[in-house]
Protein backbone atom coordinates (compact mmCIF):
# COMPACT_ATOMS: atom_id res chain seq x y z
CA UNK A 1 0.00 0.00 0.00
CA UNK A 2 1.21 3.58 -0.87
CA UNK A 3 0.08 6.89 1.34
CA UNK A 4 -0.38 10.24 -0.37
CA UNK A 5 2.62 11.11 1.47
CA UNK A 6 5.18 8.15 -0.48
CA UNK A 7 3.62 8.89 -3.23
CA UNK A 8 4.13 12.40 -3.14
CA UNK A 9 8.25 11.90 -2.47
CA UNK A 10 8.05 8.94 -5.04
CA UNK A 11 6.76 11.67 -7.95
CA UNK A 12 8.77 14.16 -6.60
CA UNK A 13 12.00 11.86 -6.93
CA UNK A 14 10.87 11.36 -10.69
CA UNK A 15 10.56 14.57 -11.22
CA UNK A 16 14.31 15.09 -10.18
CA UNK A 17 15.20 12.71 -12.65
CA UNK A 18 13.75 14.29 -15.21
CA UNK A 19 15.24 17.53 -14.83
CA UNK A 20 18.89 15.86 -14.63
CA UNK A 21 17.82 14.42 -17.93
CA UNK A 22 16.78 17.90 -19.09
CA UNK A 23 20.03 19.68 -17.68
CA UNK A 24 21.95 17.29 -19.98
CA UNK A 25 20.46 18.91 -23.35
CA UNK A 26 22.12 21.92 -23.14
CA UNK A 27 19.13 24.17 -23.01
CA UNK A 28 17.31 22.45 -26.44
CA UNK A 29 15.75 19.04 -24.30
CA UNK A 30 12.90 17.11 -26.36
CA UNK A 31 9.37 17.62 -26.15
CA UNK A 32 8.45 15.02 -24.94
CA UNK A 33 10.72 15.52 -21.91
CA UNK A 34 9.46 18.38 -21.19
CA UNK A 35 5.98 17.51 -21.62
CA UNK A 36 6.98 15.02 -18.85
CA UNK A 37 8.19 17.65 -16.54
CA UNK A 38 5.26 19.37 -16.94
CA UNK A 39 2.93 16.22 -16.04
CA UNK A 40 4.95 15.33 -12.98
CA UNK A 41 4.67 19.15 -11.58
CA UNK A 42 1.03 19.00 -12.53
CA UNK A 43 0.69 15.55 -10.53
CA UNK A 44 2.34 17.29 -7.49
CA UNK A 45 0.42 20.28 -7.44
CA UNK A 46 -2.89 17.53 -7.38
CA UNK A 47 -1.46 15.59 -4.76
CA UNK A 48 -0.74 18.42 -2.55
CA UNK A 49 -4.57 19.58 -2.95
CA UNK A 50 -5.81 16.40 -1.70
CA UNK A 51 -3.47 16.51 1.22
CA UNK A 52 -5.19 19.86 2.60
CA UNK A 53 -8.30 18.16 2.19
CA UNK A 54 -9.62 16.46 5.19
CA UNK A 55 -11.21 13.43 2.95
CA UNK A 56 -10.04 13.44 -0.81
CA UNK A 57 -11.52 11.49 -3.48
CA UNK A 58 -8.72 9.11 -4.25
CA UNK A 59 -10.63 7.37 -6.95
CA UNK A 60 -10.98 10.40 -8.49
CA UNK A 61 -7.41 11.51 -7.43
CA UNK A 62 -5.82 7.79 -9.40
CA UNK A 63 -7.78 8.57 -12.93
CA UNK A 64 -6.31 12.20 -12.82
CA UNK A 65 -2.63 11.17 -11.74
CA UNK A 66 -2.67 8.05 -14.26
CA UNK A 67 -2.41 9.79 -17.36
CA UNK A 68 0.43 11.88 -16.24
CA UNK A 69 2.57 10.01 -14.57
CA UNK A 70 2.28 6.57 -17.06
CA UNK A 71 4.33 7.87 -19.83
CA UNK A 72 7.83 8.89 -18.27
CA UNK A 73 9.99 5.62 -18.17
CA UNK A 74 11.20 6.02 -14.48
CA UNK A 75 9.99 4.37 -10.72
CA UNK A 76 6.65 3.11 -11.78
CA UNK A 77 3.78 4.52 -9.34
CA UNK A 78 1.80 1.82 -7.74
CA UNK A 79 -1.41 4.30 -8.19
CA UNK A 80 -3.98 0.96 -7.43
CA UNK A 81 -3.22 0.49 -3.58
CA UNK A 82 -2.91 4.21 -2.68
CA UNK A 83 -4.89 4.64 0.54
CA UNK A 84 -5.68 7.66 2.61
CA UNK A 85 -3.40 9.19 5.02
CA UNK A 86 -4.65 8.05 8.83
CA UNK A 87 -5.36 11.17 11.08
CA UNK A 88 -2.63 10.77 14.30
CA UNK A 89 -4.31 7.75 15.95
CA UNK A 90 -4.25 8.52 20.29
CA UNK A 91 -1.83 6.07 21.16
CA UNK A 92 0.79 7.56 18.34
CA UNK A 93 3.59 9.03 20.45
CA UNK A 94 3.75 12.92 20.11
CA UNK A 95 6.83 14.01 17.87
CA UNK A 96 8.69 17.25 16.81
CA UNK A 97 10.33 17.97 13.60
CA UNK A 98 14.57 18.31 13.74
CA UNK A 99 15.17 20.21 10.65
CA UNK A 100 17.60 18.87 8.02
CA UNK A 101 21.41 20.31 8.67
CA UNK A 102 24.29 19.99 10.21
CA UNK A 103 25.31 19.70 13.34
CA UNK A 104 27.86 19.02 15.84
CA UNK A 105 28.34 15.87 17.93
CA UNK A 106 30.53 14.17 20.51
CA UNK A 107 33.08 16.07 22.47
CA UNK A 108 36.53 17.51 21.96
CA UNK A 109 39.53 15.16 23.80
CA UNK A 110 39.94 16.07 27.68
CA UNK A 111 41.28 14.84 30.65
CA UNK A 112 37.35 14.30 32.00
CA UNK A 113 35.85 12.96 28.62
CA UNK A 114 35.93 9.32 27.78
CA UNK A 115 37.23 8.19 24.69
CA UNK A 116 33.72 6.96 23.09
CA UNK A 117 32.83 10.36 23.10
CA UNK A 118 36.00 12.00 21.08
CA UNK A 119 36.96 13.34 18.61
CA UNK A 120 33.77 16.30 17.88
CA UNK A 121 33.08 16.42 14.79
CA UNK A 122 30.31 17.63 11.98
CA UNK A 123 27.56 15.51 11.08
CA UNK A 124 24.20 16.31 8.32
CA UNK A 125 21.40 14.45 8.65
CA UNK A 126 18.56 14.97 6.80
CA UNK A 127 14.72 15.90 8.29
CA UNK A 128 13.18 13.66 10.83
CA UNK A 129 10.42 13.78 13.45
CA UNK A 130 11.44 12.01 17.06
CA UNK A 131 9.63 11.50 20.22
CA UNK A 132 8.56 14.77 22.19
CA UNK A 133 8.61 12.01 25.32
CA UNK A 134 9.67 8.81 26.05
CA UNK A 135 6.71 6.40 24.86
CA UNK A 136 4.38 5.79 27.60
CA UNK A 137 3.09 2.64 29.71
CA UNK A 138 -0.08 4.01 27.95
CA UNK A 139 1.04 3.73 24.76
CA UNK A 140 2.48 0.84 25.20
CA UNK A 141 -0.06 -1.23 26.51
CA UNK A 142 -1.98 -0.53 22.81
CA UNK A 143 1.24 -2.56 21.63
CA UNK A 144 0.71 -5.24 24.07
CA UNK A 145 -3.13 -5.40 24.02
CA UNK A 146 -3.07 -5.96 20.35
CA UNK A 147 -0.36 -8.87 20.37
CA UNK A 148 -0.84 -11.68 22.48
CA UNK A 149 2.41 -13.51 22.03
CA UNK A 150 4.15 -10.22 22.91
CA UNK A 151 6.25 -10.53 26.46
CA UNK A 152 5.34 -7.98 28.96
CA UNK A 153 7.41 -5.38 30.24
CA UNK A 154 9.53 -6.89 33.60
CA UNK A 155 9.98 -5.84 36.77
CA UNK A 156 7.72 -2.79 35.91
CA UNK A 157 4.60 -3.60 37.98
CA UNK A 158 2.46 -5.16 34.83
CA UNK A 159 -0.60 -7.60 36.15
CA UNK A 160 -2.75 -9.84 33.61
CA UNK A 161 -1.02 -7.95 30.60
CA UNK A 162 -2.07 -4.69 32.55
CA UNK A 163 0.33 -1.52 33.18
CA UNK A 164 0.35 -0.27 36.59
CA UNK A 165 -2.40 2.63 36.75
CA UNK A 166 -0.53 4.94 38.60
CA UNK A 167 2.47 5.01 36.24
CA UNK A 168 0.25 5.40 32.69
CA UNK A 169 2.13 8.49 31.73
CA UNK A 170 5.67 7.09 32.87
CA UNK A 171 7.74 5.97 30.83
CA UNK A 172 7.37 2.26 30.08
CA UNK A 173 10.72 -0.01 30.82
CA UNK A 174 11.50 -3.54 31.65
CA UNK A 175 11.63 -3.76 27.81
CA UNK A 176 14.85 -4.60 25.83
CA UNK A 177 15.64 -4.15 22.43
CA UNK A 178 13.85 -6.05 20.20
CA UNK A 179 11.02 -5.04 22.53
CA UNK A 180 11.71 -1.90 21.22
CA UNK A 181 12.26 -2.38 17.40
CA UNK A 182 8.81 -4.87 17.45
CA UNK A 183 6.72 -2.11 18.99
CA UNK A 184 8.37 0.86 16.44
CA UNK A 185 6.97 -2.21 13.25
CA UNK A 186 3.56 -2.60 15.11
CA UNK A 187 3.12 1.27 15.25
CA UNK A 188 4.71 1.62 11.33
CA UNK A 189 1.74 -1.13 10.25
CA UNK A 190 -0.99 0.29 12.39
CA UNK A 191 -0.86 4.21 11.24
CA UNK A 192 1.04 3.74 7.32
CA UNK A 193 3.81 6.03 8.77
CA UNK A 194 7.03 4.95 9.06
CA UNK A 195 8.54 4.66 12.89
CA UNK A 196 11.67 3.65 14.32
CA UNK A 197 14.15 3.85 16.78
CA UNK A 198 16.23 6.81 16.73
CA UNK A 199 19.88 6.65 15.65
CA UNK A 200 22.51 8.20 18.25
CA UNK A 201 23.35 10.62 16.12
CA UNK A 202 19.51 11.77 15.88
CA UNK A 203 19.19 10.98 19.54
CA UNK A 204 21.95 13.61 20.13
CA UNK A 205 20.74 16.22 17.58
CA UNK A 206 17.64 16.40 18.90
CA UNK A 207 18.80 16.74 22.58
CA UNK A 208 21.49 19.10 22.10
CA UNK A 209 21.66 21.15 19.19
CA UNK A 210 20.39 24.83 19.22
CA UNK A 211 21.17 25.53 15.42
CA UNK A 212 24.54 27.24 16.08
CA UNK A 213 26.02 24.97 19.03
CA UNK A 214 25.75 21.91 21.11
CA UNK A 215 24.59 22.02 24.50
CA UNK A 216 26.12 20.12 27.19
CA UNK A 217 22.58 19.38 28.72
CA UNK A 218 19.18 19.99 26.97
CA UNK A 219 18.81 23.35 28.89
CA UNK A 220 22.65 24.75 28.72
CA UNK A 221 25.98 23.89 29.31
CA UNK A 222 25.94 23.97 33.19
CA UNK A 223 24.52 20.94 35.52
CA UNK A 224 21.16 22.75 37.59
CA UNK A 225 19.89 19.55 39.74
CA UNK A 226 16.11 20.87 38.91
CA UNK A 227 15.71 20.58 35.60
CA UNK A 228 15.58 17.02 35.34
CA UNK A 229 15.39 13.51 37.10
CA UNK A 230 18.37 12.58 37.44
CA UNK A 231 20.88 10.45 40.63
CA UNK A 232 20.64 14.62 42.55
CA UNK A 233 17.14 14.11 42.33
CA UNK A 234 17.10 11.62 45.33
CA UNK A 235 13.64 10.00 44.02
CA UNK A 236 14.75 6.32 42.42
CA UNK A 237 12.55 5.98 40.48
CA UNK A 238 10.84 7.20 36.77
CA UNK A 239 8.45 10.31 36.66
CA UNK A 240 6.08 11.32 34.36
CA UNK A 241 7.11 12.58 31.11
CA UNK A 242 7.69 16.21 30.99
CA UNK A 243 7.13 16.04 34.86
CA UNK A 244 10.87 18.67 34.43
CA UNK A 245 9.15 20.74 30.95
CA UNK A 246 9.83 22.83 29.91
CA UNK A 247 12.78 24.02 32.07
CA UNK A 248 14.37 20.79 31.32
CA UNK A 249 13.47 20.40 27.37
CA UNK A 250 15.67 20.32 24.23
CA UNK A 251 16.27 23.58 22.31
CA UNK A 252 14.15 21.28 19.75
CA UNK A 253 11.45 20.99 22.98
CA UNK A 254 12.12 17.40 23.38
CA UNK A 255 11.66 16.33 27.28
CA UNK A 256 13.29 14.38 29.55
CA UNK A 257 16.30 13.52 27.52
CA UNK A 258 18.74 14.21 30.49
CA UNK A 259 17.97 11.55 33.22
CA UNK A 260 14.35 10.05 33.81
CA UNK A 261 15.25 6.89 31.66
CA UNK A 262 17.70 6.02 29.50
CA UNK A 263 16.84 5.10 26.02
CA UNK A 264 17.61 2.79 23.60
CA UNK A 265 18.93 3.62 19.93
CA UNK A 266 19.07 1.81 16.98
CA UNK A 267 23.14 1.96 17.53
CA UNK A 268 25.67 -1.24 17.52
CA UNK A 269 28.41 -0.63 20.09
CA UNK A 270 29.93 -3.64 19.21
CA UNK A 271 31.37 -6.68 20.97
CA UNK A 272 33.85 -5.55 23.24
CA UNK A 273 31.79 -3.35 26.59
CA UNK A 274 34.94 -1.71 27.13
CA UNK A 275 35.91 -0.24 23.66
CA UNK A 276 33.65 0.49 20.87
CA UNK A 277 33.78 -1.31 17.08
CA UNK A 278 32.22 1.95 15.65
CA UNK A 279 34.23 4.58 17.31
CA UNK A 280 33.60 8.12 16.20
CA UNK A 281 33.38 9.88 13.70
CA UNK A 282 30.17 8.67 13.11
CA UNK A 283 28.95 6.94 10.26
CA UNK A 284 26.21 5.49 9.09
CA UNK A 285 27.40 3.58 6.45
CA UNK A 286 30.00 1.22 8.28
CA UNK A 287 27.46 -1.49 9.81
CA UNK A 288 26.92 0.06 13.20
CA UNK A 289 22.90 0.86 12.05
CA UNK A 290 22.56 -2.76 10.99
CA UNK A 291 19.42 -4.26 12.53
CA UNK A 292 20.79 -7.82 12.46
CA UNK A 293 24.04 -7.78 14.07
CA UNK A 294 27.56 -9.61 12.98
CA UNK A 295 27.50 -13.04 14.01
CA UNK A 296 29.59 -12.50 17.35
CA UNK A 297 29.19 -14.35 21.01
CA UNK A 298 27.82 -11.14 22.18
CA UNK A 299 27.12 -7.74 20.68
CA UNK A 300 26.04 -4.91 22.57
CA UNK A 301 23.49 -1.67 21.32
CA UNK A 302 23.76 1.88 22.62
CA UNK A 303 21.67 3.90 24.90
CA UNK A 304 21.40 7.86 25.45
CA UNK A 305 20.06 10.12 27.56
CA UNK A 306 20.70 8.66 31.60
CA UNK A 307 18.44 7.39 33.81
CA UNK A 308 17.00 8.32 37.44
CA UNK A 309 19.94 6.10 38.81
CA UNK A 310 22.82 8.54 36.75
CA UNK A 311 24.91 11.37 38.00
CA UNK A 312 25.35 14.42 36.45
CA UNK A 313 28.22 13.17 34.33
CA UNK A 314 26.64 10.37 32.63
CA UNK A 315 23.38 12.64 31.55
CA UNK A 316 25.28 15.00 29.36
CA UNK A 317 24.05 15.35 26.29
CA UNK A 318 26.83 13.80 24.65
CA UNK A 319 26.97 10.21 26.78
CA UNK A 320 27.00 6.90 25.45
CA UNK A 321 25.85 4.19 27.01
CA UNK A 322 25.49 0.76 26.40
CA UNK A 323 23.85 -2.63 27.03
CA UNK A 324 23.38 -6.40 26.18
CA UNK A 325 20.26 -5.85 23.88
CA UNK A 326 18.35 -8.76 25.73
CA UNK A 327 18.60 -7.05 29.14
CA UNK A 328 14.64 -5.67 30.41
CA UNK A 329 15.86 -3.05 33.06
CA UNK A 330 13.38 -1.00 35.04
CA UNK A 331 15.35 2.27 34.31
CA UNK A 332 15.59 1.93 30.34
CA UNK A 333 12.70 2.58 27.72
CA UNK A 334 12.69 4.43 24.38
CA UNK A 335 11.24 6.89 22.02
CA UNK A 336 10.58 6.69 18.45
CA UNK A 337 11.52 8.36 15.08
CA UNK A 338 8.96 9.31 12.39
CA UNK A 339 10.34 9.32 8.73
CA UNK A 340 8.46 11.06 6.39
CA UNK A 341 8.49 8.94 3.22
């Protein structure tokens, strides 16, 4: 099935295409190239009316796209299984856009700084929407509810598939990895949008940058004990999300990235707990976003962000963390990514 959305990137994408092929005649392209161009702009300008509309007519929409988009010999359109864009279903976690850009991450080499963490360098990543919060027992008892043969989250006060009622708007935990990755596929299937777990490098954007520098913390570069749940908080335990907003949020307004729980990340740290297989500079092309992992005795995946049980130190923006991707720990969750395909 195709969205408005994909299909609106998809035509867009051919229309790129075209215009390379256009670029390459010199200023004297054919016709029929052009009459191309014009079909796919025409398309986009239809698509982009039906998105305004609340409930578009996407029988009507197919018979009007068909004839332009058939002819150029490109991605072929799958224009028989559009479907309508859902509406943001209640249990979708709330999400903020991180523009596309660049950005600094990590930390410069220093007597205080560990290793994992050096050398700072520049990263661009394109546009992405992550998790305003942590997702939610709330949320993720939808998840659960819905899949019988899913486990439960452990040691987090769950009865008869149930999430404790007094901690519905805490962050859920006792779930590991996979937990993690299954419920980001559920969500994907259930609302035609595309979730995920964040990358570090997203993770870190979105907690730290202000569009000229990187903050140390969310809030600024200087440790203040009430801005977030963290070991100086005293309580042991998880609070609601954006319990500490918004003197504790993100430049981007994402909450409780410093302390509350730590979350995981798509990330491979690798094999070795003590020294990282993907040191930095990051990239995301050398196997450390890889969903299955090399065929080692035991791999571990990265977490960001601290927990309730962390010091000041290890809630910095810039901390990485990481665990055996089977542990269910009652101070780690998650929060998602939204691509916009």
């Amino acid at each position: 099935m195709t969205t408005l959305r994909e299909l609106r990137q998809r035509v867009h994408h051919n229309l790129l295409i075209l215009k390379e092929r256009e670029a390459r005649y010199a200023g004297s392209p054919p016709l029929d190239l052009l009459n191309q161009i014009q079909d796919h702009q025409t398309a986009l300008e239809l698509i982009n009316q039906a998105l305004n509309q609340p409930n578009p007519d996407l029988e009507a929409l197919k018979e009007a796209l068909r004839p332009l988009l058939v002819a150029a010999n490109i991605e072929q359109l799958d224009l028989d299984n559009l479907k309508p864009e859902l509406p943001l279903q209640p249990y979708e976690p709330e999400t903020v856009l991180i523009p596309a850009g660049p950005f600094w991450m990590g930390q410069d080499a220093g007597p205080d700084i560990p290793p994992e963490e050096t050398p700072r360098h520049q990263l661009d990543l394109p546009a992405y929407r992550i998790g305003k919060y942590p997702v939610t027992h709330r949320q993720y008892a939808v998840f659960i509810q819905q899949n019988p043969a899913q486990k439960v989250p452990q040691r987090a006060g769950w009865f008869l598939r149930e999430p404790p009622s007094d901690l519905l708007d805490h962050p859920v935990v006792g779930v590991n990895w996979a937990d993690a990755v299954a419920y980001c596929r559920w969500l994907s299937e259930q609302t035609g949008r595309y979730y995920r777990l964040p990358t570090e490098a997203e993770w870190e954007k979105a907690a730290a940058w202000t569009g000229s520098e990187a903050r140390l913390y969310p809030w600024g570069n200087r440790f203040e004990p009430g801005r977030c749940n963290s070991r100086e908080a005293g309580l042991n335990r998880t609070t609601p999300v954006g319990a500490y907003s918004p003197q504790g949020d993100s430049p981007a307004g994402c909450a409780d990235m410093a302390g509350n729980v730590q979350e995981w990340v798509s990330t491979l740290w690798g094999s070795d707990l003590q020294k990282s297989d993907y040191p930095y500079p990051y990239r995301p092309d050398d196997g450390r976003e890889a969903l299955t992992p090399p065929h080692l005795y035991r791999v571990y995946r990265v977490y960001r962000g601290g927990s309730f049980r962390d010091d000041r130190f290890r809630v910095r923006c810039s901390a990485r963390g990481r665990a055996d991707p089977d542990a269910r720990s009652r101070w780690r969750g998650f929060r998602v990514v939204r691509e916009e395909r």
